[in-house]
PDB file of N, CA and C in Angstrom:
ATOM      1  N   UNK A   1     -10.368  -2.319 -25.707  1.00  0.00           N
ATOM      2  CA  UNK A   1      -9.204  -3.055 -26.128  1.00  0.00           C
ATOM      3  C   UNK A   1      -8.231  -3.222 -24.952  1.00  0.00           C
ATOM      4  N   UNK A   2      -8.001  -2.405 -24.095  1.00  0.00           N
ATOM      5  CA  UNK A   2      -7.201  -2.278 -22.901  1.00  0.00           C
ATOM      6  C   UNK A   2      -7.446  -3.402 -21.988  1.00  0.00           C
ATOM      7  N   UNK A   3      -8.630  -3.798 -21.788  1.00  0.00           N
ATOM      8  CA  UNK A   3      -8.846  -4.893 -20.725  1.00  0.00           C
ATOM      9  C   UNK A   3      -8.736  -6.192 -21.265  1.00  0.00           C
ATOM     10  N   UNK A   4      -9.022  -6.858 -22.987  1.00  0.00           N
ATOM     11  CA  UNK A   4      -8.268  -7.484 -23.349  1.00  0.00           C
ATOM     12  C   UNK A   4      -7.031  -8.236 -23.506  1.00  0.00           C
ATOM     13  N   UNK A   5      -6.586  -6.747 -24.283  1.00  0.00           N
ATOM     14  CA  UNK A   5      -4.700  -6.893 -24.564  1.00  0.00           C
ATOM     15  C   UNK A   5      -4.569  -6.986 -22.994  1.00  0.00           C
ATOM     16  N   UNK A   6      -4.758  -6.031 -22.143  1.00  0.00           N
ATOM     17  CA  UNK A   6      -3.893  -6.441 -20.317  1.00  0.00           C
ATOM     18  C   UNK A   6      -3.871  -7.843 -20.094  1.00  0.00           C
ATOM     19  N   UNK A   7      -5.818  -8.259 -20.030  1.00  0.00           N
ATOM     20  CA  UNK A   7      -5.522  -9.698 -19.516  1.00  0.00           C
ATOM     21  C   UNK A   7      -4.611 -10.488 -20.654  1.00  0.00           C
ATOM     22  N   UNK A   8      -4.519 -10.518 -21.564  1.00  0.00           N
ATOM     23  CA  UNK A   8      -3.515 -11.308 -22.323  1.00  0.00           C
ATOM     24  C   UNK A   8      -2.201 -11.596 -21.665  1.00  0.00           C
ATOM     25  N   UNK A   9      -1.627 -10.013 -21.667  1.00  0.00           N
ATOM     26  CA  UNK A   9      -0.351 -10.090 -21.500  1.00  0.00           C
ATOM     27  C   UNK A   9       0.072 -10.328 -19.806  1.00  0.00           C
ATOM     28  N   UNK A  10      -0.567 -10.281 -19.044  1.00  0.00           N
ATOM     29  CA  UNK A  10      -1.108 -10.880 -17.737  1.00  0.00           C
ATOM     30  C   UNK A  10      -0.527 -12.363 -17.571  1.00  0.00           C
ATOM     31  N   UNK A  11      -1.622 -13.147 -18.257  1.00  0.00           N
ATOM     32  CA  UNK A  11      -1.098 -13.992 -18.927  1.00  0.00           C
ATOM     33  C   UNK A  11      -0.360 -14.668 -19.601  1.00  0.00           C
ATOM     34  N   UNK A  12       0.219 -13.940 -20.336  1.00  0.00           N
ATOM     35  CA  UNK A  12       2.063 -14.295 -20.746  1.00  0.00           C
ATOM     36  C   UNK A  12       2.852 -14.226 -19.918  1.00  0.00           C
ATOM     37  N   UNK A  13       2.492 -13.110 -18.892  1.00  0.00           N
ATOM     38  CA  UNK A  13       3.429 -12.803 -17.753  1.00  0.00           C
ATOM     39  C   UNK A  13       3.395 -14.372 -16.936  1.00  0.00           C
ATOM     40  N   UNK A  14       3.024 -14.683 -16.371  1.00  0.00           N
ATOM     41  CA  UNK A  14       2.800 -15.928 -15.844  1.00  0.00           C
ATOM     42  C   UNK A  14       3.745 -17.240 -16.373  1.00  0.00           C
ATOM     43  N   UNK A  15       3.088 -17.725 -17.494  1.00  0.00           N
ATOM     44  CA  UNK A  15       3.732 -18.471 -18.769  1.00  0.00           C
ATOM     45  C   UNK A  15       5.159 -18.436 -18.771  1.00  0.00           C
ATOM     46  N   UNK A  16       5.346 -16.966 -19.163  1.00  0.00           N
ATOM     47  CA  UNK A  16       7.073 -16.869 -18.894  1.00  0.00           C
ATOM     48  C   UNK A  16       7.225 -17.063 -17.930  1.00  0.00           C
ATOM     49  N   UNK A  17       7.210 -16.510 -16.410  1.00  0.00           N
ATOM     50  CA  UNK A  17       7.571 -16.775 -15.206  1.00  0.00           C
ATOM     51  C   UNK A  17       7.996 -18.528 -15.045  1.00  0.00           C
ATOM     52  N   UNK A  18       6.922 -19.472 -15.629  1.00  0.00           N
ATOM     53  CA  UNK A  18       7.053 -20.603 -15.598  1.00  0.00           C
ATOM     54  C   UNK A  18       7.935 -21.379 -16.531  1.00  0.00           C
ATOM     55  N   UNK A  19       7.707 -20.771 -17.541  1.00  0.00           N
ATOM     56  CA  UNK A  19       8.790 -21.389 -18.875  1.00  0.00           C
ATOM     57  C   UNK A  19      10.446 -21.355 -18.005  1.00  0.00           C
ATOM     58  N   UNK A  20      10.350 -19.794 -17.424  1.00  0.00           N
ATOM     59  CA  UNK A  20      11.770 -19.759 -16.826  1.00  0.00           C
ATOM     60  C   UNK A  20      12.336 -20.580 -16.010  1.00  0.00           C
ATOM     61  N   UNK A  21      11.329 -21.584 -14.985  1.00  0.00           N
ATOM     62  CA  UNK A  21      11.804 -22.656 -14.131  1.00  0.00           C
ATOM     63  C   UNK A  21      11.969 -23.698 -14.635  1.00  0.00           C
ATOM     64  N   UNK A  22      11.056 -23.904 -16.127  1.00  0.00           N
ATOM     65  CA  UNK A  22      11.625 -25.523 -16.594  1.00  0.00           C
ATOM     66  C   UNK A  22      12.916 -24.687 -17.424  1.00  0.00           C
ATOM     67  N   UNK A  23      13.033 -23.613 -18.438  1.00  0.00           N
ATOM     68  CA  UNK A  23      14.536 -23.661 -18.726  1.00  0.00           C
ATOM     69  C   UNK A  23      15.997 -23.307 -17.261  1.00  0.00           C
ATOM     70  N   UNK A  24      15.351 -23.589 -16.138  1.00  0.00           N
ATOM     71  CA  UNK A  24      16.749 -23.840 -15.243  1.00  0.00           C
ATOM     72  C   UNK A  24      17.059 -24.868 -15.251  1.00  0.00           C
ATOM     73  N   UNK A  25      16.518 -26.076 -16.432  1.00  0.00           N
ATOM     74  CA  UNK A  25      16.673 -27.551 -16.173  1.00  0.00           C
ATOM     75  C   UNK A  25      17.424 -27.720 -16.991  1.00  0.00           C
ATOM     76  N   UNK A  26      17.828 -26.902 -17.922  1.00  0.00           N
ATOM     77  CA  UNK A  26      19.072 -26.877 -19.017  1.00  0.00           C
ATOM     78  C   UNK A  26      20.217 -26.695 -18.445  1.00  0.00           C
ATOM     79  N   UNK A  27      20.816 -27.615 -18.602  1.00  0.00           N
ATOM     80  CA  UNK A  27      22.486 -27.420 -18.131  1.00  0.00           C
ATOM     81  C   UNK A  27      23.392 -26.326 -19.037  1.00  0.00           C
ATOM     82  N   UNK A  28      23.072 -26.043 -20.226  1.00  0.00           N
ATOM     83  CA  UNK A  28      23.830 -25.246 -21.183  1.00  0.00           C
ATOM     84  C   UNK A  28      23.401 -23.988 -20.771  1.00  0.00           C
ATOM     85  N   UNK A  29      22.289 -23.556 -19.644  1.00  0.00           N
ATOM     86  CA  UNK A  29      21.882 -22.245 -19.861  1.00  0.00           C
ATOM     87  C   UNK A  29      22.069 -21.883 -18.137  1.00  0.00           C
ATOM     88  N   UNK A  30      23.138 -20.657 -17.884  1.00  0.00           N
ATOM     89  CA  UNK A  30      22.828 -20.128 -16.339  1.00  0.00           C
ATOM     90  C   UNK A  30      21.732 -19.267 -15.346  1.00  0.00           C
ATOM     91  N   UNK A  31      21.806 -19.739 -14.685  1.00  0.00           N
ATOM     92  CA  UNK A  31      20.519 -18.949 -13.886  1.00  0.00           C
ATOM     93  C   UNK A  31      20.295 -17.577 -13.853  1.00  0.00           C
ATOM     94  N   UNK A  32      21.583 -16.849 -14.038  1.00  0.00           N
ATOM     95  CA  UNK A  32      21.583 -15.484 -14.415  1.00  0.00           C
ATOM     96  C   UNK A  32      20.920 -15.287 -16.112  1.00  0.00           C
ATOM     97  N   UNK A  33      21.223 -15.826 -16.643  1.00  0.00           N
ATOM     98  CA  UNK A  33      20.998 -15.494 -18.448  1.00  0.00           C
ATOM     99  C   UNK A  33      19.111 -16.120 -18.461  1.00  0.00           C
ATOM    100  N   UNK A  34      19.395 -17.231 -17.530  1.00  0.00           N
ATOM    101  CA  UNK A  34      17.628 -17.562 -17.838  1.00  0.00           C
ATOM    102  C   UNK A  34      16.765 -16.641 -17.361  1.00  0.00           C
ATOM    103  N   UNK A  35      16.774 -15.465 -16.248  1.00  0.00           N
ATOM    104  CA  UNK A  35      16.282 -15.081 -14.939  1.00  0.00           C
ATOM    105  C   UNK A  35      16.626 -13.666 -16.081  1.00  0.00           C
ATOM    106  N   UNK A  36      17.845 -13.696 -16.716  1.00  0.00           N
ATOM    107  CA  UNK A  36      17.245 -11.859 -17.280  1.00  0.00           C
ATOM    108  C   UNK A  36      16.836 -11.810 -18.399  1.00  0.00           C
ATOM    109  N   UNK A  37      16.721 -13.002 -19.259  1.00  0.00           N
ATOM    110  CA  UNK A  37      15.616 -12.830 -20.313  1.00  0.00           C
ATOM    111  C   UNK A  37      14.153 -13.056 -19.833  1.00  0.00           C
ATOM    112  N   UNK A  38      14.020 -13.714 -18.398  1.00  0.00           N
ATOM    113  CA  UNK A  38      12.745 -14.148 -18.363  1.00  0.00           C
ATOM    114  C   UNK A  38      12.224 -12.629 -17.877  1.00  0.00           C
ATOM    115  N   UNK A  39      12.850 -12.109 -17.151  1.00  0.00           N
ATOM    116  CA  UNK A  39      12.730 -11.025 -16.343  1.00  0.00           C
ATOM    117  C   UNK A  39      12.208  -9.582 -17.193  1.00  0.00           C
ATOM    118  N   UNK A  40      13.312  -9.417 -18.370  1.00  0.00           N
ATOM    119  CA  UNK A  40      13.108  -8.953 -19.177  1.00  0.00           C
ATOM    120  C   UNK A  40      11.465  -8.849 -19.739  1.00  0.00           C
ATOM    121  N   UNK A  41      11.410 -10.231 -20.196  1.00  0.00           N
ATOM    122  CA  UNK A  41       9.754 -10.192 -20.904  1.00  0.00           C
ATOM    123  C   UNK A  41       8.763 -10.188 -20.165  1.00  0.00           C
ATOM    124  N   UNK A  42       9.038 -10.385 -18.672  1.00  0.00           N
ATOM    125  CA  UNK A  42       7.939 -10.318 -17.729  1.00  0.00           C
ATOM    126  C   UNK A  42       7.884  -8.712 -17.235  1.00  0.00           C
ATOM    127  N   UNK A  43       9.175  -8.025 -17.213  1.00  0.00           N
ATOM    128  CA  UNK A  43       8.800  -6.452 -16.898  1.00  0.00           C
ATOM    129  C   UNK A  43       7.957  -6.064 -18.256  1.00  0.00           C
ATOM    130  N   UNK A  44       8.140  -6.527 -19.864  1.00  0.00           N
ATOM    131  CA  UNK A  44       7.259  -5.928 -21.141  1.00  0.00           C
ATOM    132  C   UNK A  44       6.854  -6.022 -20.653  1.00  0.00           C
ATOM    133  N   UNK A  45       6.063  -7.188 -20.272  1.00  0.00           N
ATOM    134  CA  UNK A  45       4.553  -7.662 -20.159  1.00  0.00           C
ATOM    135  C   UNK A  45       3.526  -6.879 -19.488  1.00  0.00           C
ATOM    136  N   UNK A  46       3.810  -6.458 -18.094  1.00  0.00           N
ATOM    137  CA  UNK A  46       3.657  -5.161 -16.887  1.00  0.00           C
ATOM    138  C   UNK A  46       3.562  -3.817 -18.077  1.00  0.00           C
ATOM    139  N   UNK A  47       4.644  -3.278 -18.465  1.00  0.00           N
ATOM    140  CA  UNK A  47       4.885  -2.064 -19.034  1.00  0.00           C
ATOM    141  C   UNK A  47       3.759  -1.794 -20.265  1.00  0.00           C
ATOM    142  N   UNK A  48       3.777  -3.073 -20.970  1.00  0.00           N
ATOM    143  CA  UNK A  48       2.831  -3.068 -21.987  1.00  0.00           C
ATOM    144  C   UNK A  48       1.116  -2.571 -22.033  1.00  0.00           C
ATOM    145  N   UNK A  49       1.205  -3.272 -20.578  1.00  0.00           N
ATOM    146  CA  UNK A  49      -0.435  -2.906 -20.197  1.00  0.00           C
ATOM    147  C   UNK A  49      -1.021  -1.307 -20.142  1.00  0.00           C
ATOM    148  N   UNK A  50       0.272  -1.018 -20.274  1.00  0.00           N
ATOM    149  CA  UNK A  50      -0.314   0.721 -20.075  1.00  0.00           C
ATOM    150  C   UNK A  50      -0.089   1.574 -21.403  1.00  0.00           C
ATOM    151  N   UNK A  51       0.264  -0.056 -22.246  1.00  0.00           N
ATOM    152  CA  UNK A  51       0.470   1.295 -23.066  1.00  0.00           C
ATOM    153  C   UNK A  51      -0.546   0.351 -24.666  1.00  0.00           C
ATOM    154  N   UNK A  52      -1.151  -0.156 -24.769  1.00  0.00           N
ATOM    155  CA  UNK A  52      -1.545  -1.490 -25.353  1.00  0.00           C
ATOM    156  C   UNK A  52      -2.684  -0.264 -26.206  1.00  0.00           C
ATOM    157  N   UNK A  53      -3.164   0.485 -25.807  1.00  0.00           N
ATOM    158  CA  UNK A  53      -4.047   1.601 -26.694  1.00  0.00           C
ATOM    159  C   UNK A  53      -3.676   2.569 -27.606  1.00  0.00           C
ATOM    160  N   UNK A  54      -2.303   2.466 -27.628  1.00  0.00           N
ATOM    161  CA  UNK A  54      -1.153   3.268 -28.474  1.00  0.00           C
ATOM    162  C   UNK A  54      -0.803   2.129 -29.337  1.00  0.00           C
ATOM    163  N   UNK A  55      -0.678   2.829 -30.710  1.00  0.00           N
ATOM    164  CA  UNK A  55       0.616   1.898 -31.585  1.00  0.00           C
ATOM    165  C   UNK A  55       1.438   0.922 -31.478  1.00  0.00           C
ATOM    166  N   UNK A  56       2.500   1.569 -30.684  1.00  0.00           N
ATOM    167  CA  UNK A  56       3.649   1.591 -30.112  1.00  0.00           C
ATOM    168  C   UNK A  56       3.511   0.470 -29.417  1.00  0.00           C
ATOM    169  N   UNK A  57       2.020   0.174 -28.488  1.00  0.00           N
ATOM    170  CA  UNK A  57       2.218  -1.175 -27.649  1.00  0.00           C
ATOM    171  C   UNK A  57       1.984  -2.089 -28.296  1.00  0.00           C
ATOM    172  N   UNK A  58       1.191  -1.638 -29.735  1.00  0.00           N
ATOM    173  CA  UNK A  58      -0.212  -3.622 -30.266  1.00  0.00           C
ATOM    174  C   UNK A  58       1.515  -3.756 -30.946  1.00  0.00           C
ATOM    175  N   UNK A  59       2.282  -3.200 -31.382  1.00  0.00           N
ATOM    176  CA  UNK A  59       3.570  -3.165 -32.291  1.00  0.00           C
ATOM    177  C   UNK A  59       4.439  -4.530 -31.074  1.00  0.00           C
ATOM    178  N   UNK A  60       4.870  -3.554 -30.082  1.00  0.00           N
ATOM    179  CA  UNK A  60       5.558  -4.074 -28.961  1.00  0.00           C
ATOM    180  C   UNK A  60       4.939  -5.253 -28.482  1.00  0.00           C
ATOM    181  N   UNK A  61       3.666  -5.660 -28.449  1.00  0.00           N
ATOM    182  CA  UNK A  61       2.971  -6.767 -28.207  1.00  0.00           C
ATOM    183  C   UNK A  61       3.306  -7.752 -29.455  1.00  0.00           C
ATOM    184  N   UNK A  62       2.769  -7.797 -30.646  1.00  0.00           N
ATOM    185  CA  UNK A  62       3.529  -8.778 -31.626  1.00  0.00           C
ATOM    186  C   UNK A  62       4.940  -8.692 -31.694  1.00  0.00           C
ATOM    187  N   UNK A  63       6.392  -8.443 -31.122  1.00  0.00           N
ATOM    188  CA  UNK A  63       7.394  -8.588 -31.076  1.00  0.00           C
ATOM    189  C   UNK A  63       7.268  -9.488 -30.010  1.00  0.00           C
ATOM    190  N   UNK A  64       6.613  -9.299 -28.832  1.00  0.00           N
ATOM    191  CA  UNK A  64       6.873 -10.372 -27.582  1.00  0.00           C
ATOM    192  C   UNK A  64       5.831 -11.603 -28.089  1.00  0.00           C
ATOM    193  N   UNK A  65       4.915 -11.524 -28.911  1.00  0.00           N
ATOM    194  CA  UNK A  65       4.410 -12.771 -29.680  1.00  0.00           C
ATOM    195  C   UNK A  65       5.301 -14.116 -30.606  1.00  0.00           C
ATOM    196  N   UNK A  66       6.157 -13.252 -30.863  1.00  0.00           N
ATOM    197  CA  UNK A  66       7.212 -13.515 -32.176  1.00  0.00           C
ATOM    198  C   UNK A  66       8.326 -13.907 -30.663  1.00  0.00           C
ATOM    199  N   UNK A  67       8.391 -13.497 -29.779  1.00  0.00           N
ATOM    200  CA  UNK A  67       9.641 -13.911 -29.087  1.00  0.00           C
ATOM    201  C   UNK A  67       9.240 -14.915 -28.540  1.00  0.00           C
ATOM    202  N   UNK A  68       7.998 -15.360 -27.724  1.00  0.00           N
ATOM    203  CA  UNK A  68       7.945 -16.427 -26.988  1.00  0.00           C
ATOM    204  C   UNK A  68       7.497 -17.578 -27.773  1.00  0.00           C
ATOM    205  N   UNK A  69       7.281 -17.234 -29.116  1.00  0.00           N
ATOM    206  CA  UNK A  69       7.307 -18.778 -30.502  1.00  0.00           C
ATOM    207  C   UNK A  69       8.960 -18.921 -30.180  1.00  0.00           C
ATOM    208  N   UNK A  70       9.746 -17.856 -30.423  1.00  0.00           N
ATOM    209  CA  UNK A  70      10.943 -18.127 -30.851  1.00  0.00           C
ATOM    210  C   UNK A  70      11.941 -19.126 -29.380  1.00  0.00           C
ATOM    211  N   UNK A  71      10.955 -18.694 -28.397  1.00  0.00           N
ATOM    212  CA  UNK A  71      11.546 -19.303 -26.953  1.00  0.00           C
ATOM    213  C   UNK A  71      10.994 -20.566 -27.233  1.00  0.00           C
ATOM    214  N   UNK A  72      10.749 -21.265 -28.275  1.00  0.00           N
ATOM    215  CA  UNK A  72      10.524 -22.601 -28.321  1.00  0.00           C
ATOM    216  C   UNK A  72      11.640 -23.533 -28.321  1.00  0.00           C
ATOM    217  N   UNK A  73      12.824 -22.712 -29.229  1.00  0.00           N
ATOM    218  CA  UNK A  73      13.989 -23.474 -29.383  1.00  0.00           C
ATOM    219  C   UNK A  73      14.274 -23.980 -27.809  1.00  0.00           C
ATOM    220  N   UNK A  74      14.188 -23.147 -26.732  1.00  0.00           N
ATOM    221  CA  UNK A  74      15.244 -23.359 -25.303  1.00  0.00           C
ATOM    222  C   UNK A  74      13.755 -24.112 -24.903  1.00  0.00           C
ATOM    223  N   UNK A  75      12.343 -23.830 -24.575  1.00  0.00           N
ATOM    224  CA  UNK A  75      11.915 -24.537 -23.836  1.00  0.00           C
ATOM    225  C   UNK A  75      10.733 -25.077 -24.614  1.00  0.00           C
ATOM    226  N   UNK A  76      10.778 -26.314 -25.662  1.00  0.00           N
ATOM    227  CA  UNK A  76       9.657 -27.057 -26.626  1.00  0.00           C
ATOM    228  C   UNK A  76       8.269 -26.294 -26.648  1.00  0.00           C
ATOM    229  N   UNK A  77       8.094 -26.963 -25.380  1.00  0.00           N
ATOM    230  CA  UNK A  77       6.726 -26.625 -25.214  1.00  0.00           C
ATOM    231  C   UNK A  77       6.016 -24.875 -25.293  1.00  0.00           C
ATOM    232  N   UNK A  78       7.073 -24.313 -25.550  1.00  0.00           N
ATOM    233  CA  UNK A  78       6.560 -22.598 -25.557  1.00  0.00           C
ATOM    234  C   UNK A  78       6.153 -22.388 -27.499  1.00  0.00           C
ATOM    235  N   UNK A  79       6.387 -23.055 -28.202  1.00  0.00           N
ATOM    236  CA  UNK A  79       6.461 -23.240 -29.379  1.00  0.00           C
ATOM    237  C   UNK A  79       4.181 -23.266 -29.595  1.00  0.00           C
ATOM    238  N   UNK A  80       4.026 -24.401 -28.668  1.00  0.00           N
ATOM    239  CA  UNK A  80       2.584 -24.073 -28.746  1.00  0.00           C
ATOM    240  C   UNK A  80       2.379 -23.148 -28.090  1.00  0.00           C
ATOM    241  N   UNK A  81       2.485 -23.037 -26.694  1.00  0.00           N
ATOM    242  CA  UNK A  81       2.051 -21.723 -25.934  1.00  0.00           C
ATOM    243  C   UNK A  81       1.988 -20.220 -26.646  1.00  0.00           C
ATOM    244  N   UNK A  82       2.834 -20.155 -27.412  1.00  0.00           N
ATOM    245  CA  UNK A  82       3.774 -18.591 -28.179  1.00  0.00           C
ATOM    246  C   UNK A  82       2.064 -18.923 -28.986  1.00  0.00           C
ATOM    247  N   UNK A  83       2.168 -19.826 -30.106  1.00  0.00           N
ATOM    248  CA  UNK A  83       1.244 -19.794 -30.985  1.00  0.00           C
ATOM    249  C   UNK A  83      -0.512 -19.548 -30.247  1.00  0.00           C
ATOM    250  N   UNK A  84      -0.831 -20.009 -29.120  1.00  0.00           N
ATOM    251  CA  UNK A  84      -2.269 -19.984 -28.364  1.00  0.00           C
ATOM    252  C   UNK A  84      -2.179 -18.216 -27.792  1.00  0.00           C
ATOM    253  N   UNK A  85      -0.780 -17.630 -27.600  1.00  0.00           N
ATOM    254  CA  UNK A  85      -0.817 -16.523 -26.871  1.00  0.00           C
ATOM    255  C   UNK A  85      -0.868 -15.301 -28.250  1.00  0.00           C
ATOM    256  N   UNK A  86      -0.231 -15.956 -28.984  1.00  0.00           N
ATOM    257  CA  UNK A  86      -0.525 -15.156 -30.754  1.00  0.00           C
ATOM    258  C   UNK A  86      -1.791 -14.963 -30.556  1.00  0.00           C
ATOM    259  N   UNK A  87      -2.692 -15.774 -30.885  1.00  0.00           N
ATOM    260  CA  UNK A  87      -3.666 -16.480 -31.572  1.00  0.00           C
ATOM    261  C   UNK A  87      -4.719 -15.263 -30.182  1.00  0.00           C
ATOM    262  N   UNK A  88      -4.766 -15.438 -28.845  1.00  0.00           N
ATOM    263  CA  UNK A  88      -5.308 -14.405 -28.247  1.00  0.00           C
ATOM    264  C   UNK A  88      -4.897 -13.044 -28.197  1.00  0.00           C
ATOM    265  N   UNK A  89      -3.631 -12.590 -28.392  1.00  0.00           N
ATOM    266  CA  UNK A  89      -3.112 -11.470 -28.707  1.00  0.00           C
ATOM    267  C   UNK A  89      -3.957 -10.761 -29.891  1.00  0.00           C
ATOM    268  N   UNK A  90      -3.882 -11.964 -31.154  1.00  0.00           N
ATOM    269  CA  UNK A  90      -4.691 -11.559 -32.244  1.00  0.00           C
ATOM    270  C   UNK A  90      -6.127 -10.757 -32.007  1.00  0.00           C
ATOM    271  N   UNK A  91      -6.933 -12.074 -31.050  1.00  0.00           N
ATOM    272  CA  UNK A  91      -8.621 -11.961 -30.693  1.00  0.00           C
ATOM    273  C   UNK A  91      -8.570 -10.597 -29.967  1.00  0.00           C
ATOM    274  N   UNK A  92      -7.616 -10.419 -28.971  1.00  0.00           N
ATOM    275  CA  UNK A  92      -7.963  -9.196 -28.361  1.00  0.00           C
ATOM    276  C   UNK A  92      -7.602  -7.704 -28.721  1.00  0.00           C
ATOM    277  N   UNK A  93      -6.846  -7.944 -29.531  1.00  0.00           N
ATOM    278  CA  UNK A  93      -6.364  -6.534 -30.474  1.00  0.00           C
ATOM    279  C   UNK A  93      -7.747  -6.169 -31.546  1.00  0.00           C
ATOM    280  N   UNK A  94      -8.225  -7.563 -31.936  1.00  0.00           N
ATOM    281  CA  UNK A  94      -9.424  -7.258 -33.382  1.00  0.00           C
ATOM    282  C   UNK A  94     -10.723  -6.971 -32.906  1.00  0.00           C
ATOM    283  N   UNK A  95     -11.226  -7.683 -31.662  1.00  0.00           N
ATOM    284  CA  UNK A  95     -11.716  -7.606 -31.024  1.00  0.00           C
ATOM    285  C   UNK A  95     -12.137  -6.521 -30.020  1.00  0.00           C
ATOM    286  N   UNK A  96     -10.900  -5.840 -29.196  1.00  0.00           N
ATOM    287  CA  UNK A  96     -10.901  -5.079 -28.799  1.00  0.00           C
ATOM    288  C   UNK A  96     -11.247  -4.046 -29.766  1.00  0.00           C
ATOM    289  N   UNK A  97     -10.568  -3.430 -30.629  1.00  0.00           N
ATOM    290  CA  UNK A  97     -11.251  -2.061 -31.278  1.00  0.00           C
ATOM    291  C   UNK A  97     -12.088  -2.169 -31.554  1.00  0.00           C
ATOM    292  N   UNK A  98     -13.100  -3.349 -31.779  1.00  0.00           N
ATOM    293  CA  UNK A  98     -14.692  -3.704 -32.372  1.00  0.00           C
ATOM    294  C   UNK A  98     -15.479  -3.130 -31.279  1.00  0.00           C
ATOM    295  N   UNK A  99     -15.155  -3.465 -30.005  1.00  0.00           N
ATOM    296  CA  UNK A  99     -15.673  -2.742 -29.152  1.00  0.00           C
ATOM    297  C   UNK A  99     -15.658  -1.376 -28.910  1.00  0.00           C
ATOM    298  N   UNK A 100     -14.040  -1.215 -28.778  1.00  0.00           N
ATOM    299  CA  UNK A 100     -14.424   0.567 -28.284  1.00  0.00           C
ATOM    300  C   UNK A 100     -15.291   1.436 -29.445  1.00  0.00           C
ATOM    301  N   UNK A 101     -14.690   0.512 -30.859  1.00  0.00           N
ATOM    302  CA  UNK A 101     -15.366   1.290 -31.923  1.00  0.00           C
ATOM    303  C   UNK A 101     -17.237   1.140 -31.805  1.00  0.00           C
ATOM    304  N   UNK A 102     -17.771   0.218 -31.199  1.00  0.00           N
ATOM    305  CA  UNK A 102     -18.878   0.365 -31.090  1.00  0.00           C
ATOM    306  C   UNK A 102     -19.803   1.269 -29.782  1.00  0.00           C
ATOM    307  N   UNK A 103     -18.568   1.409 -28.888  1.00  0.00           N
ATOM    308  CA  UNK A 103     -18.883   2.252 -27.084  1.00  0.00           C
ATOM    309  C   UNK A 103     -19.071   3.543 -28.078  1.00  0.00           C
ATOM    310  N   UNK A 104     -17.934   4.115 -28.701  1.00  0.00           N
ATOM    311  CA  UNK A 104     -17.910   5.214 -29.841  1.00  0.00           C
ATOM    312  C   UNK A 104     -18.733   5.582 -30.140  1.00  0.00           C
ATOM    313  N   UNK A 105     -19.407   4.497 -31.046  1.00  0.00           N
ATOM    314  CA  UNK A 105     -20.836   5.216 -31.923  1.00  0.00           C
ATOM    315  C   UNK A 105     -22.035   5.018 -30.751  1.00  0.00           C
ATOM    316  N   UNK A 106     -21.937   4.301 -30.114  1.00  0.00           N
ATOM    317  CA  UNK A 106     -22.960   4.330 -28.644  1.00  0.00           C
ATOM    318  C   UNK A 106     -23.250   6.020 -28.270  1.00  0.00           C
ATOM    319  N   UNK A 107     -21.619   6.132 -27.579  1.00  0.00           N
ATOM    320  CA  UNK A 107     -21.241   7.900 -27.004  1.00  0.00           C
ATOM    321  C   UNK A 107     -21.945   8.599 -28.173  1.00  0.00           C
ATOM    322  N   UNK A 108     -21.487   8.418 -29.443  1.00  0.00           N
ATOM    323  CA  UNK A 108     -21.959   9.340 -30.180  1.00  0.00           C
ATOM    324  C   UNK A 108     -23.540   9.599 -30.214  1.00  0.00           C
ATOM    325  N   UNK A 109     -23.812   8.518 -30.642  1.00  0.00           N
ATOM    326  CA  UNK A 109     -25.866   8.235 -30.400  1.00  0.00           C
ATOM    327  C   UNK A 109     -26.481   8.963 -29.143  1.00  0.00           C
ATOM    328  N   UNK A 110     -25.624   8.377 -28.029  1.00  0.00           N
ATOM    329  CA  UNK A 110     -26.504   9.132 -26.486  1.00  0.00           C
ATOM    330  C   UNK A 110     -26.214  11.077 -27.083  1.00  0.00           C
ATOM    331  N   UNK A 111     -25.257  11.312 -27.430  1.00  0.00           N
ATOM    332  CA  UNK A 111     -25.038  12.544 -27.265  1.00  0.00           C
ATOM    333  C   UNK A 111     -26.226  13.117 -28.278  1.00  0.00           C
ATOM    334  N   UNK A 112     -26.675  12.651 -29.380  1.00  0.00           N
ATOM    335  CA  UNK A 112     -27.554  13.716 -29.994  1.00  0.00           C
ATOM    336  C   UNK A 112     -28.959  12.709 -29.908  1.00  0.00           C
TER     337      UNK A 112
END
């Protein structure tokens, strides 16, 4: 599940980085306020990766799912992006435990 969820959020990391240069094209929004929310979700994104095998992160991962739909209002186009980065967030969370749960019964099999 770890190499999944990482590359995902890898990937968001990016996304945001970029979302953040088209919202400097908003006149209503300053370069400081765009640069520490973007900043913000791009340090999760990093932090998350280490922790994405715990609770605490697949939890913390659908909150930053739910935030970059919600970053649709300031930059349109994140409205699909949020939903395609859901939508792999999803695959690699369901996905991922299908696997380790099958390395599992693998380990278990070699051992007896």
């Amino acid at each position: 599940m770890r190499t999944l969820c990482s590359s995902t959020l890898i990937g968001e990391f990016f996304v945001i980085g970029f979302a953040g240069l088209v919202a400097m094209k908003d006149p209503d929004l300053s370069a400081g306020t765009v640069w520490t929310v973007s900043g913000i979700a791009m340090v999760l994104c990093v932090l998350l990766c280490g922790m994405v095998t715990r609770r605490a992160g697949v939890v913390l991962g659908w909150a930053l799912q739910i935030a970059l739909i919600v970053s649709g209002v300031v930059v349109p186009t994140m409205y699909f992006l949020g939903a395609v980065f859901a939508g792999l967030w999803w695959a690699s969370v369901h996905f991922g435990r299908k696997a380790d749960a099958a390395k599992a019964r693998m380990a278990a099999q070699a051992e007896s």
